[in-house]
C-alpha atoms as a PDB file:
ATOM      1  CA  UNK A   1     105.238 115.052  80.426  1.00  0.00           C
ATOM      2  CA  UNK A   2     104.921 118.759  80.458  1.00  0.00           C
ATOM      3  CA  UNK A   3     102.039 118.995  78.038  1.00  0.00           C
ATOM      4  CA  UNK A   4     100.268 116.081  80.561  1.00  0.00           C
ATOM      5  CA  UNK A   5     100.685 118.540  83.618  1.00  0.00           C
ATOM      6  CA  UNK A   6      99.865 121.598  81.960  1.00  0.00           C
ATOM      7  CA  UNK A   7      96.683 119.930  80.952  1.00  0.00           C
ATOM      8  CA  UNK A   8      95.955 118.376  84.494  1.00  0.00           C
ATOM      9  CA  UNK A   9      92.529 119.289  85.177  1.00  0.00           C
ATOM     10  CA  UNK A  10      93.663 119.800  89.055  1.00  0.00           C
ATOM     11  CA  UNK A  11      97.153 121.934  88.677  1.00  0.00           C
ATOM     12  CA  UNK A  12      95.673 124.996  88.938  1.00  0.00           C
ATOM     13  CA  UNK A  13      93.436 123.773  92.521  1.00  0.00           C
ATOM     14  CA  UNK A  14      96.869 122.665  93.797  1.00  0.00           C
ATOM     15  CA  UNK A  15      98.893 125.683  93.035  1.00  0.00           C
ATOM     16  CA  UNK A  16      95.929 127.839  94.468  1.00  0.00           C
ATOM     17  CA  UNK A  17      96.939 125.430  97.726  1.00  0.00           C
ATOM     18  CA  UNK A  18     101.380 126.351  96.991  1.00  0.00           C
ATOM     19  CA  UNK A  19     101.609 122.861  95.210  1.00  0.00           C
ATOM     20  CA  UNK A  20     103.413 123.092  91.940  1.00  0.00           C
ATOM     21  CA  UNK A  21     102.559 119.641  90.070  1.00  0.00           C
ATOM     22  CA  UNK A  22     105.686 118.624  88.683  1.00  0.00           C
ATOM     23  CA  UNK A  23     105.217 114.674  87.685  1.00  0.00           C
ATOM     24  CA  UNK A  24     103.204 111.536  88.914  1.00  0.00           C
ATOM     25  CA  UNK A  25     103.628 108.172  89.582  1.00  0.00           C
ATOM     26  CA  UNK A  26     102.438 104.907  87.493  1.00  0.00           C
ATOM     27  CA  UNK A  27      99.351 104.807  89.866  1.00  0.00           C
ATOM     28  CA  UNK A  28      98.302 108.600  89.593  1.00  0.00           C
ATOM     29  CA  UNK A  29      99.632 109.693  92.806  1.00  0.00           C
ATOM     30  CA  UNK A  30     100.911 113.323  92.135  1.00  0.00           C
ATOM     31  CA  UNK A  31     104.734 114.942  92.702  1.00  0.00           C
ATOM     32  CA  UNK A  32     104.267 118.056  93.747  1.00  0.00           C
ATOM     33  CA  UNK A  33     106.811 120.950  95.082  1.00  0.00           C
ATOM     34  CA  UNK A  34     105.864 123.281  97.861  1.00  0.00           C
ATOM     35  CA  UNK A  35     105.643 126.690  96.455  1.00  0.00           C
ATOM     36  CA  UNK A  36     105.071 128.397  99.973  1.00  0.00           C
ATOM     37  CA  UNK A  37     108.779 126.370 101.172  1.00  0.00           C
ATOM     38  CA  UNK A  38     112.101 128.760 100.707  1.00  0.00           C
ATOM     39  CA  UNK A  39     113.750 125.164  99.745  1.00  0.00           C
ATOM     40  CA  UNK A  40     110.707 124.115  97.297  1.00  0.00           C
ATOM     41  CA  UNK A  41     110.124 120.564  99.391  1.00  0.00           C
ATOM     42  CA  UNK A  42     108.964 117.646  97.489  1.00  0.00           C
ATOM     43  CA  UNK A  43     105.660 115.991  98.542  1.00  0.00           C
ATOM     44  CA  UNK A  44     104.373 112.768  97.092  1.00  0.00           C
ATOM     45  CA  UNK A  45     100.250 113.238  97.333  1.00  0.00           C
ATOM     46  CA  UNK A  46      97.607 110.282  96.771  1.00  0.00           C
ATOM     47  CA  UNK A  47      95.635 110.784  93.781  1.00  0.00           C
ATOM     48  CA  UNK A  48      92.600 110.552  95.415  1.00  0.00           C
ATOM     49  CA  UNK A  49      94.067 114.087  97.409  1.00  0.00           C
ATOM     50  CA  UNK A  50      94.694 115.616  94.428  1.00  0.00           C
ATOM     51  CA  UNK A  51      91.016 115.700  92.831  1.00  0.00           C
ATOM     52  CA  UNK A  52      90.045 117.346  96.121  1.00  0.00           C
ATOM     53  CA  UNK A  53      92.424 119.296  97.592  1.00  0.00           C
ATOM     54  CA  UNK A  54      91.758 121.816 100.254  1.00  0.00           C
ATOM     55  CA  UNK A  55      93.978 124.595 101.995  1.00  0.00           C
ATOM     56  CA  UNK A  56      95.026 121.921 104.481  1.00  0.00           C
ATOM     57  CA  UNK A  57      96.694 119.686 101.586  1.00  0.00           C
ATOM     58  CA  UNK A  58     100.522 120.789 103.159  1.00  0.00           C
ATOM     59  CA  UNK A  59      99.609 120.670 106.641  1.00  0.00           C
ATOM     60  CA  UNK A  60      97.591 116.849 105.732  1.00  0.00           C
ATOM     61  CA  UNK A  61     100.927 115.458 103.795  1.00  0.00           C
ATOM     62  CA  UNK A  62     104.564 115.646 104.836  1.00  0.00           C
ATOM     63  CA  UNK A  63     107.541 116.213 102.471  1.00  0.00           C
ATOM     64  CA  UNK A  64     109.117 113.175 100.763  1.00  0.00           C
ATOM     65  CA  UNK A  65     111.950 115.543 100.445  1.00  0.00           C
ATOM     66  CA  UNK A  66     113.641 118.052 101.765  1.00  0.00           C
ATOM     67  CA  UNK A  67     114.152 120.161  98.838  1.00  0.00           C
ATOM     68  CA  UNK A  68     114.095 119.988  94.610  1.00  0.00           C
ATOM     69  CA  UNK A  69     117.929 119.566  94.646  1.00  0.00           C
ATOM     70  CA  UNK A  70     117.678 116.619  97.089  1.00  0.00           C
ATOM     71  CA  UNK A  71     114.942 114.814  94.755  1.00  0.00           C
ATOM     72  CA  UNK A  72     116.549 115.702  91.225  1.00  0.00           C
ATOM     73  CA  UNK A  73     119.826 114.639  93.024  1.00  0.00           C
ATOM     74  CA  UNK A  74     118.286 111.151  93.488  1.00  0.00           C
ATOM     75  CA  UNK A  75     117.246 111.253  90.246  1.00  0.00           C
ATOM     76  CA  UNK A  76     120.670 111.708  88.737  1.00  0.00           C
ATOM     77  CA  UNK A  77     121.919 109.395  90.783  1.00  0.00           C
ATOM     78  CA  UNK A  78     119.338 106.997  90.193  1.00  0.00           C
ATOM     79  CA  UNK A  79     118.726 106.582  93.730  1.00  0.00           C
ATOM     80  CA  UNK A  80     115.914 105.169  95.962  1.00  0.00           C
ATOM     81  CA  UNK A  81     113.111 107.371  94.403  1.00  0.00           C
ATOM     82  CA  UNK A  82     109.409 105.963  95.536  1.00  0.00           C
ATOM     83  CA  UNK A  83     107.281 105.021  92.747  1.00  0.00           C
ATOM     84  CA  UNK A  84     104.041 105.744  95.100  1.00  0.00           C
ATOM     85  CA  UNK A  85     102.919 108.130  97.693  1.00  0.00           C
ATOM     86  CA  UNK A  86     102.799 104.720  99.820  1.00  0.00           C
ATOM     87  CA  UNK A  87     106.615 104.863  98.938  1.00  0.00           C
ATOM     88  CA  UNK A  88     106.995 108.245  99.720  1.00  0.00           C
ATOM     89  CA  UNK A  89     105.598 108.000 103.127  1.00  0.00           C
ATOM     90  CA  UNK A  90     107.622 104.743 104.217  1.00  0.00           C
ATOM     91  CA  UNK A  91     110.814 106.952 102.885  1.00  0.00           C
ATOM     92  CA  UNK A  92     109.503 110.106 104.560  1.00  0.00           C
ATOM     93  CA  UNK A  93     109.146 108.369 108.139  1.00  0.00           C
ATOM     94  CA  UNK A  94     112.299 106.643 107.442  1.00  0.00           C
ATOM     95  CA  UNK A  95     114.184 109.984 107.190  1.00  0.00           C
ATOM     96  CA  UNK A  96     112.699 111.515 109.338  1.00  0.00           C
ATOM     97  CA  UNK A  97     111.084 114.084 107.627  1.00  0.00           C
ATOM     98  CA  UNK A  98     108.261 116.754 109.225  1.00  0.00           C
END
Protein backbone atom coordinates (compact mmCIF):
# COMPACT_ATOMS: atom_id res chain seq x y z
CA UNK A 1 0.00 0.00 0.00
CA UNK A 2 2.77 2.37 0.75
CA UNK A 3 4.76 1.76 -2.39
CA UNK A 4 1.05 2.42 -4.34
CA UNK A 5 0.84 5.96 -2.61
CA UNK A 6 4.28 6.90 -2.87
CA UNK A 7 3.93 6.26 -6.53
CA UNK A 8 0.49 8.12 -6.90
CA UNK A 9 0.97 10.34 -9.71
CA UNK A 10 -1.29 13.05 -7.68
CA UNK A 11 0.29 12.87 -3.89
CA UNK A 12 2.52 15.41 -4.36
CA UNK A 13 -0.60 18.02 -6.04
CA UNK A 14 -2.53 17.09 -2.87
CA UNK A 15 0.08 17.67 -0.29
CA UNK A 16 0.96 21.02 -2.16
CA UNK A 17 -3.06 21.56 -1.20
CA UNK A 18 -2.22 20.07 3.06
CA UNK A 19 -3.67 16.60 1.92
CA UNK A 20 -1.47 13.77 2.98
CA UNK A 21 -2.75 10.63 0.82
CA UNK A 22 -2.82 7.95 3.17
CA UNK A 23 -5.08 5.01 1.41
CA UNK A 24 -8.08 4.69 -1.10
CA UNK A 25 -11.07 3.00 -1.50
CA UNK A 26 -12.04 -0.07 -3.97
CA UNK A 27 -13.45 2.64 -6.39
CA UNK A 28 -10.36 5.09 -6.37
CA UNK A 29 -11.77 7.61 -4.13
CA UNK A 30 -8.71 8.88 -2.06
CA UNK A 31 -8.16 8.95 2.09
CA UNK A 32 -6.49 11.74 2.75
CA UNK A 33 -5.40 13.57 6.23
CA UNK A 34 -5.42 17.30 6.58
CA UNK A 35 -1.93 18.42 7.03
CA UNK A 36 -2.94 22.18 7.72
CA UNK A 37 -5.52 20.55 10.88
CA UNK A 38 -3.68 20.51 14.56
CA UNK A 39 -5.85 17.09 14.89
CA UNK A 40 -4.79 15.74 11.23
CA UNK A 41 -8.78 15.30 10.13
CA UNK A 42 -9.62 12.57 7.82
CA UNK A 43 -11.30 13.47 4.49
CA UNK A 44 -12.65 10.92 2.07
CA UNK A 45 -12.16 12.79 -1.60
CA UNK A 46 -13.79 11.51 -5.03
CA UNK A 47 -11.30 10.34 -7.36
CA UNK A 48 -12.32 12.42 -9.93
CA UNK A 49 -11.11 15.48 -7.14
CA UNK A 50 -8.05 14.04 -6.75
CA UNK A 51 -6.65 14.21 -10.51
CA UNK A 52 -7.53 17.90 -10.26
CA UNK A 53 -7.22 19.32 -7.18
CA UNK A 54 -7.05 22.99 -6.53
CA UNK A 55 -6.29 25.15 -3.30
CA UNK A 56 -10.00 24.97 -2.55
CA UNK A 57 -9.88 20.97 -2.22
CA UNK A 58 -10.39 21.45 2.00
CA UNK A 59 -12.71 24.20 1.85
CA UNK A 60 -14.81 21.93 -1.30
CA UNK A 61 -14.82 18.55 1.02
CA UNK A 62 -15.64 18.17 4.70
CA UNK A 63 -13.87 15.78 7.14
CA UNK A 64 -15.13 12.18 7.41
CA UNK A 65 -13.36 12.41 10.66
CA UNK A 66 -12.49 14.29 13.22
CA UNK A 67 -9.02 13.28 13.67
CA UNK A 68 -6.35 10.15 12.68
CA UNK A 69 -6.97 8.60 16.16
CA UNK A 70 -10.77 8.67 15.61
CA UNK A 71 -10.37 6.84 12.05
CA UNK A 72 -7.49 4.28 13.06
CA UNK A 73 -9.72 3.81 16.21
CA UNK A 74 -12.52 2.57 13.88
CA UNK A 75 -10.22 0.66 12.25
CA UNK A 76 -9.14 -1.33 15.27
CA UNK A 77 -12.31 -1.68 16.22
CA UNK A 78 -13.52 -2.66 13.01
CA UNK A 79 -16.12 -0.16 13.06
CA UNK A 80 -18.44 1.56 10.51
CA UNK A 81 -15.56 2.73 8.17
CA UNK A 82 -17.08 3.97 4.55
CA UNK A 83 -15.79 2.12 1.70
CA UNK A 84 -16.56 5.37 -0.63
CA UNK A 85 -16.41 9.06 -0.46
CA UNK A 86 -20.35 8.57 -1.08
CA UNK A 87 -19.95 6.71 2.34
CA UNK A 88 -17.96 9.19 3.81
CA UNK A 89 -20.29 11.97 3.16
CA UNK A 90 -23.60 10.10 4.37
CA UNK A 91 -21.31 9.37 7.70
CA UNK A 92 -19.96 12.93 7.71
CA UNK A 93 -23.60 14.59 7.64
CA UNK A 94 -24.66 11.96 9.96
CA UNK A 95 -22.14 13.15 12.61
CA UNK A 96 -22.30 16.13 12.11
CA UNK A 97 -19.13 17.00 10.95
CA UNK A 98 -17.98 20.73 9.40
Amino acid sequence: VIDVIQHHTEAPKLLEHGLLLIGSCMNGDGITINTRSDDLRVHYLPHHMIANATETILNDHRPTYRSLAEFLLKLCERSFVPSSYLNGAEYSDMMNLR
